[in-house]
Protein backbone atom coordinates (compact mmCIF):
# COMPACT_ATOMS: atom_id res chain seq x y z
CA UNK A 1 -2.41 -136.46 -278.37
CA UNK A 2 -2.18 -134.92 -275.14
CA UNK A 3 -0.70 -137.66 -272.20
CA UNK A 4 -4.14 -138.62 -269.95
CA UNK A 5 -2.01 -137.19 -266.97
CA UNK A 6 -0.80 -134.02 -268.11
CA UNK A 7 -4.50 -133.52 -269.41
CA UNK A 8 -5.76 -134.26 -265.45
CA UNK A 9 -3.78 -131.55 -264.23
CA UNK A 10 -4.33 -128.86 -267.38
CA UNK A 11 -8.48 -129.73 -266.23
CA UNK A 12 -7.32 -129.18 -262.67
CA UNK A 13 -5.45 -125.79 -263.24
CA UNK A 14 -8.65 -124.57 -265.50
CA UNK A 15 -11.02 -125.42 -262.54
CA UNK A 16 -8.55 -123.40 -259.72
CA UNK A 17 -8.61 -120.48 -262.41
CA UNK A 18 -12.17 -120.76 -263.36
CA UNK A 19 -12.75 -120.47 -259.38
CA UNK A 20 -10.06 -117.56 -258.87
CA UNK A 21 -11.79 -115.76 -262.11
CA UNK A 22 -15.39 -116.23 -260.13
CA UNK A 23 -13.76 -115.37 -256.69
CA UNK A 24 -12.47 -112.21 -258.09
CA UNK A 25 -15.72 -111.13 -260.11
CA UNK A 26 -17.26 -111.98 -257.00
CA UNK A 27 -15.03 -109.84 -254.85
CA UNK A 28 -15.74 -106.51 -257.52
CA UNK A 29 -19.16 -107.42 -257.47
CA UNK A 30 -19.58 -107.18 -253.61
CA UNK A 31 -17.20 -103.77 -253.77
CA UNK A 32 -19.17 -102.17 -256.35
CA UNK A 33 -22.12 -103.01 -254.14
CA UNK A 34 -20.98 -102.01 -250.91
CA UNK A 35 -19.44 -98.63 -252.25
CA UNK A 36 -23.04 -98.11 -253.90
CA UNK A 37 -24.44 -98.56 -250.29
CA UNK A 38 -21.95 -96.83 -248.80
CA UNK A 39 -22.29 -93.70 -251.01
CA UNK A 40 -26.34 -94.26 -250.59
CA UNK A 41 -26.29 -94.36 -247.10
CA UNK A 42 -23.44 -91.25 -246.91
CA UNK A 43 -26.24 -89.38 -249.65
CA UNK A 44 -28.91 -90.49 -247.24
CA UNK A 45 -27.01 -89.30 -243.79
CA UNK A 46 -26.20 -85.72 -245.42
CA UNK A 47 -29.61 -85.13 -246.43
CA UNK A 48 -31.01 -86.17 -242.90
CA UNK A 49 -28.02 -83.89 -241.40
CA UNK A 50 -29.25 -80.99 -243.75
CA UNK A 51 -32.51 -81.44 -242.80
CA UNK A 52 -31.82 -81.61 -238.53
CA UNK A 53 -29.83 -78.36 -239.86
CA UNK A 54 -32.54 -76.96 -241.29
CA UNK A 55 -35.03 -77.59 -238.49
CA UNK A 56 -32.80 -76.77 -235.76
CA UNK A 57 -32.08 -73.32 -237.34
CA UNK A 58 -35.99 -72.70 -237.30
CA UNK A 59 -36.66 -73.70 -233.82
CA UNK A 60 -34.27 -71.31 -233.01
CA UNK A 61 -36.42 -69.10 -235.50
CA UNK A 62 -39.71 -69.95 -233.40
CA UNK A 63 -38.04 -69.22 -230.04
CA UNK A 64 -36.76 -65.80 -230.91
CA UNK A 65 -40.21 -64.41 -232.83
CA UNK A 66 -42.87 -65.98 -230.87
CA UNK A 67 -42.29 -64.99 -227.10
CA UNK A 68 -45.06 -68.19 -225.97
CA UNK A 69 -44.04 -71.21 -227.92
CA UNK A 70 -41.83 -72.06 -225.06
CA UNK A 71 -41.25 -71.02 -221.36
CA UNK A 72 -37.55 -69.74 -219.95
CA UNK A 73 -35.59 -72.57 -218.62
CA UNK A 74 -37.53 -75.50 -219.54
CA UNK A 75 -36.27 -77.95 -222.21
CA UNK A 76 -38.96 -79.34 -224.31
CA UNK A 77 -39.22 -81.93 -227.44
CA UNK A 78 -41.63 -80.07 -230.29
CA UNK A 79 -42.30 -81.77 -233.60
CA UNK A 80 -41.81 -79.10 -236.20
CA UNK A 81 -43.21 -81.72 -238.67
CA UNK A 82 -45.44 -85.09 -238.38
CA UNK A 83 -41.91 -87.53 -238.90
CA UNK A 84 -39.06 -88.21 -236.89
CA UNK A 85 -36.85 -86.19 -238.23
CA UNK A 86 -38.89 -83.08 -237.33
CA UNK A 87 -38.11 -83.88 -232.92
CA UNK A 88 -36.21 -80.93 -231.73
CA UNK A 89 -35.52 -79.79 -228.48
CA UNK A 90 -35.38 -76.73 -227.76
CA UNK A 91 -34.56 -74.57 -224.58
CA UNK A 92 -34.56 -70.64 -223.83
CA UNK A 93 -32.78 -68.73 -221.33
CA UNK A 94 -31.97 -65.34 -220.42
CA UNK A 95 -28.27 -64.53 -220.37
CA UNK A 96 -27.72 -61.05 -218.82
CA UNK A 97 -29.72 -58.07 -220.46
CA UNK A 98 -29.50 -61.13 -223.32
CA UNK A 99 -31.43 -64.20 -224.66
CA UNK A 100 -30.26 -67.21 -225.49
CA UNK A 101 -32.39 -69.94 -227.83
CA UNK A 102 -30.79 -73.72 -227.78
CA UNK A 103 -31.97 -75.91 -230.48
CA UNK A 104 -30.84 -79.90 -230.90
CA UNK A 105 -32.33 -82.65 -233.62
CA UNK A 106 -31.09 -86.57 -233.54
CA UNK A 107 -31.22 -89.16 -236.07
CA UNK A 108 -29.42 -92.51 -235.63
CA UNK A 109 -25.87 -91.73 -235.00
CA UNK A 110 -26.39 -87.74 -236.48
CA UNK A 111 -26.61 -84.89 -234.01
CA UNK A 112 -27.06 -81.46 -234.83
CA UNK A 113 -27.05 -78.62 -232.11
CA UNK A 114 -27.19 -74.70 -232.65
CA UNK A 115 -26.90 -71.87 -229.38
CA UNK A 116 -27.98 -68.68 -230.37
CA UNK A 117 -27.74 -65.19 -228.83
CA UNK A 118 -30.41 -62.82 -229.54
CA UNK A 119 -31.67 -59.18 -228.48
CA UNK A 120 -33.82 -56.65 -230.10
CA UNK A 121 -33.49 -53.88 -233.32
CA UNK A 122 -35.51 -51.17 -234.49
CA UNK A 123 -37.89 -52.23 -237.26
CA UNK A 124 -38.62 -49.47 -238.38
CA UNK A 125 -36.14 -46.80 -240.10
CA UNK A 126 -36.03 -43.90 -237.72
CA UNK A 127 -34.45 -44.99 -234.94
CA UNK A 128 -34.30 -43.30 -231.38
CA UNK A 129 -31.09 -41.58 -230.94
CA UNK A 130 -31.55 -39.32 -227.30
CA UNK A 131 -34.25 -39.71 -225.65
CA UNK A 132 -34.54 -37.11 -222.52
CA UNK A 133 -37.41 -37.92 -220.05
CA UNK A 134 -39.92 -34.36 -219.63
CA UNK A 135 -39.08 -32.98 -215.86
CA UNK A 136 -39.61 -29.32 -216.89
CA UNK A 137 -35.92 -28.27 -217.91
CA UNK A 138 -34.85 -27.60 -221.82
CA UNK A 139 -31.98 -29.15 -223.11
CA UNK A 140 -28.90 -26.94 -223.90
CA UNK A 141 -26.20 -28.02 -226.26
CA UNK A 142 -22.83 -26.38 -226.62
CA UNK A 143 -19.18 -26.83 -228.23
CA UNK A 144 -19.44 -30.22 -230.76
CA UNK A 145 -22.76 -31.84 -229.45
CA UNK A 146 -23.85 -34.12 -232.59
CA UNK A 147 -27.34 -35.52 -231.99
CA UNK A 148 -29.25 -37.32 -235.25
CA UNK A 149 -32.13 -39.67 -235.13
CA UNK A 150 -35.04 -39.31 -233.58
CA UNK A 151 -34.89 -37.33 -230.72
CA UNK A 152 -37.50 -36.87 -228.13
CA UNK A 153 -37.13 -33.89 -226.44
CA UNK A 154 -39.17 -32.17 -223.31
CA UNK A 155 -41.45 -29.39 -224.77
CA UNK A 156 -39.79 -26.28 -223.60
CA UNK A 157 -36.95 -27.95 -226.63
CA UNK A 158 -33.77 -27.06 -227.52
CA UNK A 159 -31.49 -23.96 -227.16
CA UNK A 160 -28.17 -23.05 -228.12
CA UNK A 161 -25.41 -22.59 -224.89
CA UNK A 162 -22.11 -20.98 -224.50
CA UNK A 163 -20.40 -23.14 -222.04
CA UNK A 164 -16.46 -23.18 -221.34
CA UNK A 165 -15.75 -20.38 -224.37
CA UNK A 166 -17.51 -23.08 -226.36
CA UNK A 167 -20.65 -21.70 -228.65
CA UNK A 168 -22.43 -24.52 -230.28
CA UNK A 169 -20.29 -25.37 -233.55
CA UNK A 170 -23.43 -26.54 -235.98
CA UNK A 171 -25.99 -24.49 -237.97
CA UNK A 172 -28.50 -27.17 -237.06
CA UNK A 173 -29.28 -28.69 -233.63
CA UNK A 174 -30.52 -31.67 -234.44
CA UNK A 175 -29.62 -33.24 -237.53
CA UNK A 176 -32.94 -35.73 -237.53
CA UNK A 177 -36.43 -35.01 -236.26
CA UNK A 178 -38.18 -34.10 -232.73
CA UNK A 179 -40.83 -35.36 -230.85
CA UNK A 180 -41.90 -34.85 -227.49
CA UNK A 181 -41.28 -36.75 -224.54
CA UNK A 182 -42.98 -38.46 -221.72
CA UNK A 183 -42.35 -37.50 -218.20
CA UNK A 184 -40.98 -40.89 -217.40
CA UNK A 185 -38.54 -42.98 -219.66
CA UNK A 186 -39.79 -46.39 -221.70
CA UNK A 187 -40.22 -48.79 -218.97
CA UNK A 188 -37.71 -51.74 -218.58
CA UNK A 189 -39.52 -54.83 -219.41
CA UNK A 190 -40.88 -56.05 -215.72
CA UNK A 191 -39.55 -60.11 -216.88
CA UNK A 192 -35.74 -58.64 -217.28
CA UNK A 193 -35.98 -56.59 -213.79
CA UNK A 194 -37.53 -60.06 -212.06
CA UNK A 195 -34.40 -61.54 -213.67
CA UNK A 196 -31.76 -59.96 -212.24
CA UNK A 197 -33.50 -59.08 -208.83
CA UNK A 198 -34.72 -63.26 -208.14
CA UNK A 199 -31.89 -64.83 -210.32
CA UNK A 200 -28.75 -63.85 -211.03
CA UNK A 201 -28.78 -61.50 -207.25
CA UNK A 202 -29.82 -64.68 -205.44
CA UNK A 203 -26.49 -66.61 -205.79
CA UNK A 204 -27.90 -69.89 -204.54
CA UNK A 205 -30.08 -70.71 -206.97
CA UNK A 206 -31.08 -74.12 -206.72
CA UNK A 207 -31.59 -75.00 -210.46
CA UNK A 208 -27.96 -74.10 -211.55
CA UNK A 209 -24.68 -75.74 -210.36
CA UNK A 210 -22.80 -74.00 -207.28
CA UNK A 211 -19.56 -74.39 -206.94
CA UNK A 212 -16.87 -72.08 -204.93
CA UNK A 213 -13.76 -70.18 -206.01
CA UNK A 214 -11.11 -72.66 -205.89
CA UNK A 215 -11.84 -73.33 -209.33
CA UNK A 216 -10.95 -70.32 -210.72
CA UNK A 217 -7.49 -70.96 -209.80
CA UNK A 218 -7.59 -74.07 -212.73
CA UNK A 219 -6.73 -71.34 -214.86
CA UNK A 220 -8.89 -72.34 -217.77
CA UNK A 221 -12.81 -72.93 -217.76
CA UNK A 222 -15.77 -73.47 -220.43
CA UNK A 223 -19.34 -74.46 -220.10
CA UNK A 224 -21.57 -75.27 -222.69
CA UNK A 225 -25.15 -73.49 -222.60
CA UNK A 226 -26.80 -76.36 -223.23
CA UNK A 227 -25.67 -77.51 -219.78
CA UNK A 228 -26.80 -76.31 -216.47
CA UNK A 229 -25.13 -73.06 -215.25
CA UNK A 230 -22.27 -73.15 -213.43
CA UNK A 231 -22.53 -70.70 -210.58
CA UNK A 232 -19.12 -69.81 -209.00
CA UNK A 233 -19.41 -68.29 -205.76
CA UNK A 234 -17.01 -66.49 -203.20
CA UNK A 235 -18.27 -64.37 -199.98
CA UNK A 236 -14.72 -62.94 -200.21
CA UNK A 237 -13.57 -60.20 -203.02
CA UNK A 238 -12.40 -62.05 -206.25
CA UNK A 239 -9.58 -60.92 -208.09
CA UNK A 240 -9.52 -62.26 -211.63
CA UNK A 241 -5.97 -62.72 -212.80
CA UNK A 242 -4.59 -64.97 -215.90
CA UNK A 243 -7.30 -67.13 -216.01
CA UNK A 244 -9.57 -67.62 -219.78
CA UNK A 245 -13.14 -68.20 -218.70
CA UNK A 246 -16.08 -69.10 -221.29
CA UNK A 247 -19.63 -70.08 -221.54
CA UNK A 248 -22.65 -70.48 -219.42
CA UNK A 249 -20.55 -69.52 -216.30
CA UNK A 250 -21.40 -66.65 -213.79
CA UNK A 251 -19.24 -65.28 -211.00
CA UNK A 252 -20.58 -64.15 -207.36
CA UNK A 253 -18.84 -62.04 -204.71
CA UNK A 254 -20.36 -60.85 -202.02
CA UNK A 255 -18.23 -58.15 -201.72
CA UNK A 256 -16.26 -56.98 -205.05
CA UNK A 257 -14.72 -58.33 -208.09
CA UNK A 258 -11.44 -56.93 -210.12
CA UNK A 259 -10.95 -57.99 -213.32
CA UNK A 260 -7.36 -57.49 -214.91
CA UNK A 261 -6.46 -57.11 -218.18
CA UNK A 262 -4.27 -60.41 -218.16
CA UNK A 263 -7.74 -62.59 -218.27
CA UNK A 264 -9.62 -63.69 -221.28
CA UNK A 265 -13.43 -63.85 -220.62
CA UNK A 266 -16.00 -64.86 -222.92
CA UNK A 267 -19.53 -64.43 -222.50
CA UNK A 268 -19.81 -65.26 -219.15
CA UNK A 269 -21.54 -63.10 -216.47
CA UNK A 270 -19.99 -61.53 -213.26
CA UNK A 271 -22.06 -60.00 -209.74
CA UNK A 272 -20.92 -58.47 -206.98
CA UNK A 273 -21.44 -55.33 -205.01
CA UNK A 274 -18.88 -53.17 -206.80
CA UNK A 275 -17.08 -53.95 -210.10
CA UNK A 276 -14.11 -53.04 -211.25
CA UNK A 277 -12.34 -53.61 -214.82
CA UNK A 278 -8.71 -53.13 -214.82
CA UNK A 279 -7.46 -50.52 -217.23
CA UNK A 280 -6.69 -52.25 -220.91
CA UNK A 281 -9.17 -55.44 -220.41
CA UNK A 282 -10.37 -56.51 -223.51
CA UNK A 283 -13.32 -59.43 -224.07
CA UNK A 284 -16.37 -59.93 -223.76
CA UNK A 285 -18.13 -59.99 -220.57
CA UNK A 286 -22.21 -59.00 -218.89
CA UNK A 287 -21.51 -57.18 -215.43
CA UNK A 288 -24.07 -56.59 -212.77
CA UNK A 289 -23.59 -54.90 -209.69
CA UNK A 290 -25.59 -53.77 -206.94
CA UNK A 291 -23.59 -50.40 -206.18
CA UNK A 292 -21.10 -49.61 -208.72
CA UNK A 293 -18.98 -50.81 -212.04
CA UNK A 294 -15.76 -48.76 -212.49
CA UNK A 295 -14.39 -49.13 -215.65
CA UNK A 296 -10.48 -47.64 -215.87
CA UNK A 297 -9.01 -46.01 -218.81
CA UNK A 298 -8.37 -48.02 -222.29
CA UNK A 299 -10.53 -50.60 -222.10
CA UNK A 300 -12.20 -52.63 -224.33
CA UNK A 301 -16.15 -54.41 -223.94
CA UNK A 302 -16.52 -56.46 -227.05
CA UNK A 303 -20.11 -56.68 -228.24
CA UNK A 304 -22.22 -57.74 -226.67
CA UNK A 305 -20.67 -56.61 -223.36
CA UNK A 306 -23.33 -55.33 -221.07
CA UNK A 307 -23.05 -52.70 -218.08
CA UNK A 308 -26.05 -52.97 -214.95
CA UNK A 309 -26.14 -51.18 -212.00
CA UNK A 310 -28.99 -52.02 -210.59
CA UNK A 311 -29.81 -50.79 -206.85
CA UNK A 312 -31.84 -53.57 -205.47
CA UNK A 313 -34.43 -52.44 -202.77
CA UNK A 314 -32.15 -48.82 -202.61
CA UNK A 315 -31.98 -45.59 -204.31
CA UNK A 316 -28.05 -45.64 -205.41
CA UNK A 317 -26.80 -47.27 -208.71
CA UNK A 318 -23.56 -45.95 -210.46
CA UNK A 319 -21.65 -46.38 -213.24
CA UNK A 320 -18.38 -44.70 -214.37
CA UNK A 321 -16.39 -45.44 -217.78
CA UNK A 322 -13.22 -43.55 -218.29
CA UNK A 323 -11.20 -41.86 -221.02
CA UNK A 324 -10.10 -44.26 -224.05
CA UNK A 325 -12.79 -46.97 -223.06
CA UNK A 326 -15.05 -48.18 -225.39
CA UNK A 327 -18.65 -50.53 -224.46
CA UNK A 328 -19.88 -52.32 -227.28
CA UNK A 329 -23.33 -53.58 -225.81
CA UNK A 330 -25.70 -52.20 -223.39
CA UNK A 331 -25.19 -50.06 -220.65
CA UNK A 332 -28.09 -49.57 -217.67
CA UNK A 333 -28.34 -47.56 -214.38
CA UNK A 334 -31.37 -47.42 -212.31
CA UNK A 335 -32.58 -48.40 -208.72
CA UNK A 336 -35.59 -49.79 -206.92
CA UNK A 337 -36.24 -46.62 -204.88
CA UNK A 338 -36.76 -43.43 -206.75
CA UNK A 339 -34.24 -41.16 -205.70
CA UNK A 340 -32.86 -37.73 -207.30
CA UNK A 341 -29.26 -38.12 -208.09
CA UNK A 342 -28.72 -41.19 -206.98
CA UNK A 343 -28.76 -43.25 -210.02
CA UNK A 344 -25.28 -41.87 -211.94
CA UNK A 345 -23.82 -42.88 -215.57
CA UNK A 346 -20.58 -41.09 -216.24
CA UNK A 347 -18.92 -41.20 -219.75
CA UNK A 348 -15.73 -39.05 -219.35
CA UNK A 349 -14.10 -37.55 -222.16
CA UNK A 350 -12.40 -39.94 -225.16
CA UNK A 351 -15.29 -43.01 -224.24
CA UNK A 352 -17.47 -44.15 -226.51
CA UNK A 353 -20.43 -46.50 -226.72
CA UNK A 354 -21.81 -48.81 -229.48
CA UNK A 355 -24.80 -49.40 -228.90
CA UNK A 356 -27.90 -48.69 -226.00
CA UNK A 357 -27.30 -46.37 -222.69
CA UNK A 358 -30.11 -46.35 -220.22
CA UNK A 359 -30.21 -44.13 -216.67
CA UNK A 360 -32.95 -44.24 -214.72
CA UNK A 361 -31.52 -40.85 -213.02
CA UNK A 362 -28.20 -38.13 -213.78
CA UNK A 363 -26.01 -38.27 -216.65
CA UNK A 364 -22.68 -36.46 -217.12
CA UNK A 365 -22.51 -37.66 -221.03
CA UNK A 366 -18.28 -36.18 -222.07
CA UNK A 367 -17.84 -39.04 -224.77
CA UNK A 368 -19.77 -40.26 -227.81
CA UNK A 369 -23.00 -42.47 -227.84
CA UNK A 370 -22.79 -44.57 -231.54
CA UNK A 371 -26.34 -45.37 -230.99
CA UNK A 372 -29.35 -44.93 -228.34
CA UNK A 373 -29.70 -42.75 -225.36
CA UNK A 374 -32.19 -43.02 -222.95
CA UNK A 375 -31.83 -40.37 -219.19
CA UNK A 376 -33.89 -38.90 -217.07
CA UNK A 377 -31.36 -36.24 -216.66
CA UNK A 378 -28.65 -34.53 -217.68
CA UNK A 379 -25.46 -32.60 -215.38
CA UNK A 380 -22.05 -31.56 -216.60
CA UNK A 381 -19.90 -30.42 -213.74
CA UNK A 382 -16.78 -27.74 -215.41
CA UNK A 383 -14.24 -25.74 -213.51
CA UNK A 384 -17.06 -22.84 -214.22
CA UNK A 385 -19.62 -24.16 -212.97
CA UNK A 386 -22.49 -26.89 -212.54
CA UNK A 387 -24.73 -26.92 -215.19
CA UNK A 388 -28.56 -29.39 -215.65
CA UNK A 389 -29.66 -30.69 -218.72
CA UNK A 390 -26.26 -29.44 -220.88
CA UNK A 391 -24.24 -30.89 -222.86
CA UNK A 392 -20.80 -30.08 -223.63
CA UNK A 393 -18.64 -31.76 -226.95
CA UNK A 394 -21.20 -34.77 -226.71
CA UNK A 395 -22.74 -37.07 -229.62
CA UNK A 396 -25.40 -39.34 -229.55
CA UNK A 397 -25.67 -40.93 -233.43
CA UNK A 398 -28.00 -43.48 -233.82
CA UNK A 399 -27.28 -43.76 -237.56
CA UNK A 400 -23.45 -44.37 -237.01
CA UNK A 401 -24.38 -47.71 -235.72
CA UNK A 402 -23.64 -50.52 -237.41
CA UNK A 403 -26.90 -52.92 -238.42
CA UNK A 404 -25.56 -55.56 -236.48
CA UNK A 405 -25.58 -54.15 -232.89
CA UNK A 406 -28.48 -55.25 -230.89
CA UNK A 407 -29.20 -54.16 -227.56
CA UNK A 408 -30.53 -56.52 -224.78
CA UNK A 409 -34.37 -57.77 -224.72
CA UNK A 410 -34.75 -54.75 -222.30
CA UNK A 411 -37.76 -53.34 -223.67
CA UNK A 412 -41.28 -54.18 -224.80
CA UNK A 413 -41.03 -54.88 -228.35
CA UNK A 414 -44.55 -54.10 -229.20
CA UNK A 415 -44.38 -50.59 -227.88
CA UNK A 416 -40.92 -49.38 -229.70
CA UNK A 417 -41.47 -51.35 -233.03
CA UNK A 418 -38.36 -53.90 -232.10
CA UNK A 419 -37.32 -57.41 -233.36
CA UNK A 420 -35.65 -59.96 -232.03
CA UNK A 421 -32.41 -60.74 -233.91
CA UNK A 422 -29.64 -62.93 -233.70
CA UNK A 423 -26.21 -61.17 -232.30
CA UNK A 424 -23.83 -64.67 -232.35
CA UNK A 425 -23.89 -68.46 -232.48
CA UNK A 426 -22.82 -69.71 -229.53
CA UNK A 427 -21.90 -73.52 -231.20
């Protein structure tokens, strides 16, 4: 017979474990519930983040392939779909001889934002390799001139030339077919000239963020496209030395910019008068320049790098790339005022271009083109002589060209059967 005392505290002990046992199950209970809605709402948070994914990447879609669903530099909300989920907004800008299509979705505490770079392929599968505007002359090719594509010629055609002790070294002049060509070259789309003439020439542009040179001297800068631009602006010459620069960032000088090959630029723009790239600069970088761009021996424009000379309300535009240099991009010359031999593109022996040359005038073309070449003219200037509409040991190959390379929105797509197409994310 158990003692009535020890049998109080053996019902006590029983109660306390009876309530630990309950507080315990309890406990498990409320941890197998929470991790259930924990893993339900994590299941529920990447399937909404999949989904602003999803829709953010089609915006971006929409922007590139239908020119009117939204205006340049004007951020609107669409709804893709009819819930909230589907609320993206989406902004489009032009970024150089480039376009840029900024998508973002929200959900509670989920963001999702994708920056896109775009410009325009052939869609068809004979693309233009030269393309020499009809002003009367032939073409004549000597020494190892490669030219494959389609290339549109001026009807009087083609001839074989002995230049320099150099016959032409092929059996075949053209290894691709010929069409005639216009007397004037594809036009340049008129939005892209309005571009560079109103916006990125008029350094003061309200809309954007102005700042002046003193911070280039932080040594390190980045701006986000989905910001405003930030507009860095010097009436003085810039020299750009040790600094790494990135983003939606473009640099003014009034008078002339160098860049040396100590910087590290990314996708930012520079304007000025005259440009200059320091021999062995590599990165990626959109010049314009009212005058000239000088680019020195050895250097490297990663795609997509763009060239423009553009002579604003004058005849004179130039460009000059020397031996060892190679452009991934786009490269344009041409001027408000018609002008014989004003406009000049020079590609000296050893330089070579990926992707799209365009001069609106003369063209001394000594390197290789891996791509498309659009001129008015030709010249080639030897110790023997000067020559028009000849070319010497030059190659324009379309066909070498990687899939990848677009050139800048620089034409009308309708009229050359092009397509937008993405070139890099920007996010």
């Amino acid at each position: 017979m158990i003692p009535k005392g020890l049998k109080k505290k053996l019902n006590a002990n029983a109660l306390y474990l009876a309530v630990m046992i309950s507080f315990i199950a309890a406990a498990l209970a409320f941890s197998f519930l929470l991790s259930k809605y924990y893993s339900f709402t994590e299941i529920n948070n990447y399937k909404a983040y999949q989904r602003l994914s999803d829709n953010t990447l089609s915006a971006v879609n929409i922007i590139m392939q239908k020119a009117d669903f939204i205006p340049f530099n004007i951020e609107k909300t669409v709804p893709l779909f009819d819930d909230s989920l589907s609320n993206v907004r989406v902004l489009k800008k032009q970024w150089g001889v480039y376009q840029v299509a900024c998508s973002s979705a929200n959900w509670n505490q989920i963001s999702v934002q994708k920056i896109a770079m775009y410009g325009q392929v052939s869609s068809g599968k004979n693309v233009t390799g030269l393309y020499l505007a009809d002003h009367g002359y032939y073409l004549a090719v000597a020494g190892d001139t490669y030219l494959s594509g389609r290339v549109f010629l001026p009807k009087l055609g083609v001839r074989k030339a002995y230049i320099d002790g150099k016959s032409f070294k092929y059996d075949k002049i053209v290894d691709g077919s010929i069409l005639n060509s216009k007397g004037q070259l594809p036009s340049l789309t008129a939005d892209l000239k309005e571009y560079i003439k109103k916006t990125l020439f008029k350094s003061n542009n309200a809309v954007d963020s102005l700042v002046g040179q003193k911070v280039l001297n932080e040594g390190k800068l980045q701006n986000s496209f989905f910001n405003k631009t930030l507009r860095i602006y010097s009436g003085e010459s810039i020299n750009l030395t040790n600094t790494e620069i990135e983003g939606n960032i473009i640099i003014y000088s009034e008078n002339e910019i160098t860049i040396s090959n100590s910087c590290h630029l990314e996708n930012i723009i520079c304007v000025a008068p005259t440009i200059i790239v320091a021999s062995g600069f590599k990165g990626k970088i959109q010049l314009f320049a009212t005058d000239s761009i000088i680019i020195e021996k050895n250097t490297t424009l990663e795609y997509p790098s763009s060239l423009v000379s553009a002579g604003i309300e004058k005849s004179y535009s130039r460009i000059q790339i020397a031996e060892g240099s190679k452009i991934e991009g786009t490269v344009m010359a041409y001027a408000d005022i018609t002008a014989s031999g004003n406009v000049t593109v020079k590609l000296d022996k050893g330089s070579e271009i990926y992707g799209t040359v365009y001069c609106a005038g003369k063209m001394e073309h000594l390197g290789k083109v891996y791509g498309s070449l659009y001129c008015d003219y030709f010249f080639l200037q030897t110790n023997q002589g000067y020559y028009e509409n000849h070319l010497l040991d030059a190659w324009v190959d379309p066909i070498a060209l990687e899939p990848k390379f677009s050139m800048g929105t620089i034409f009308n797509a309708d009229s050359l059967k092009l397509i937008n197409n993405i070139i890099s994310w920007l996010n």
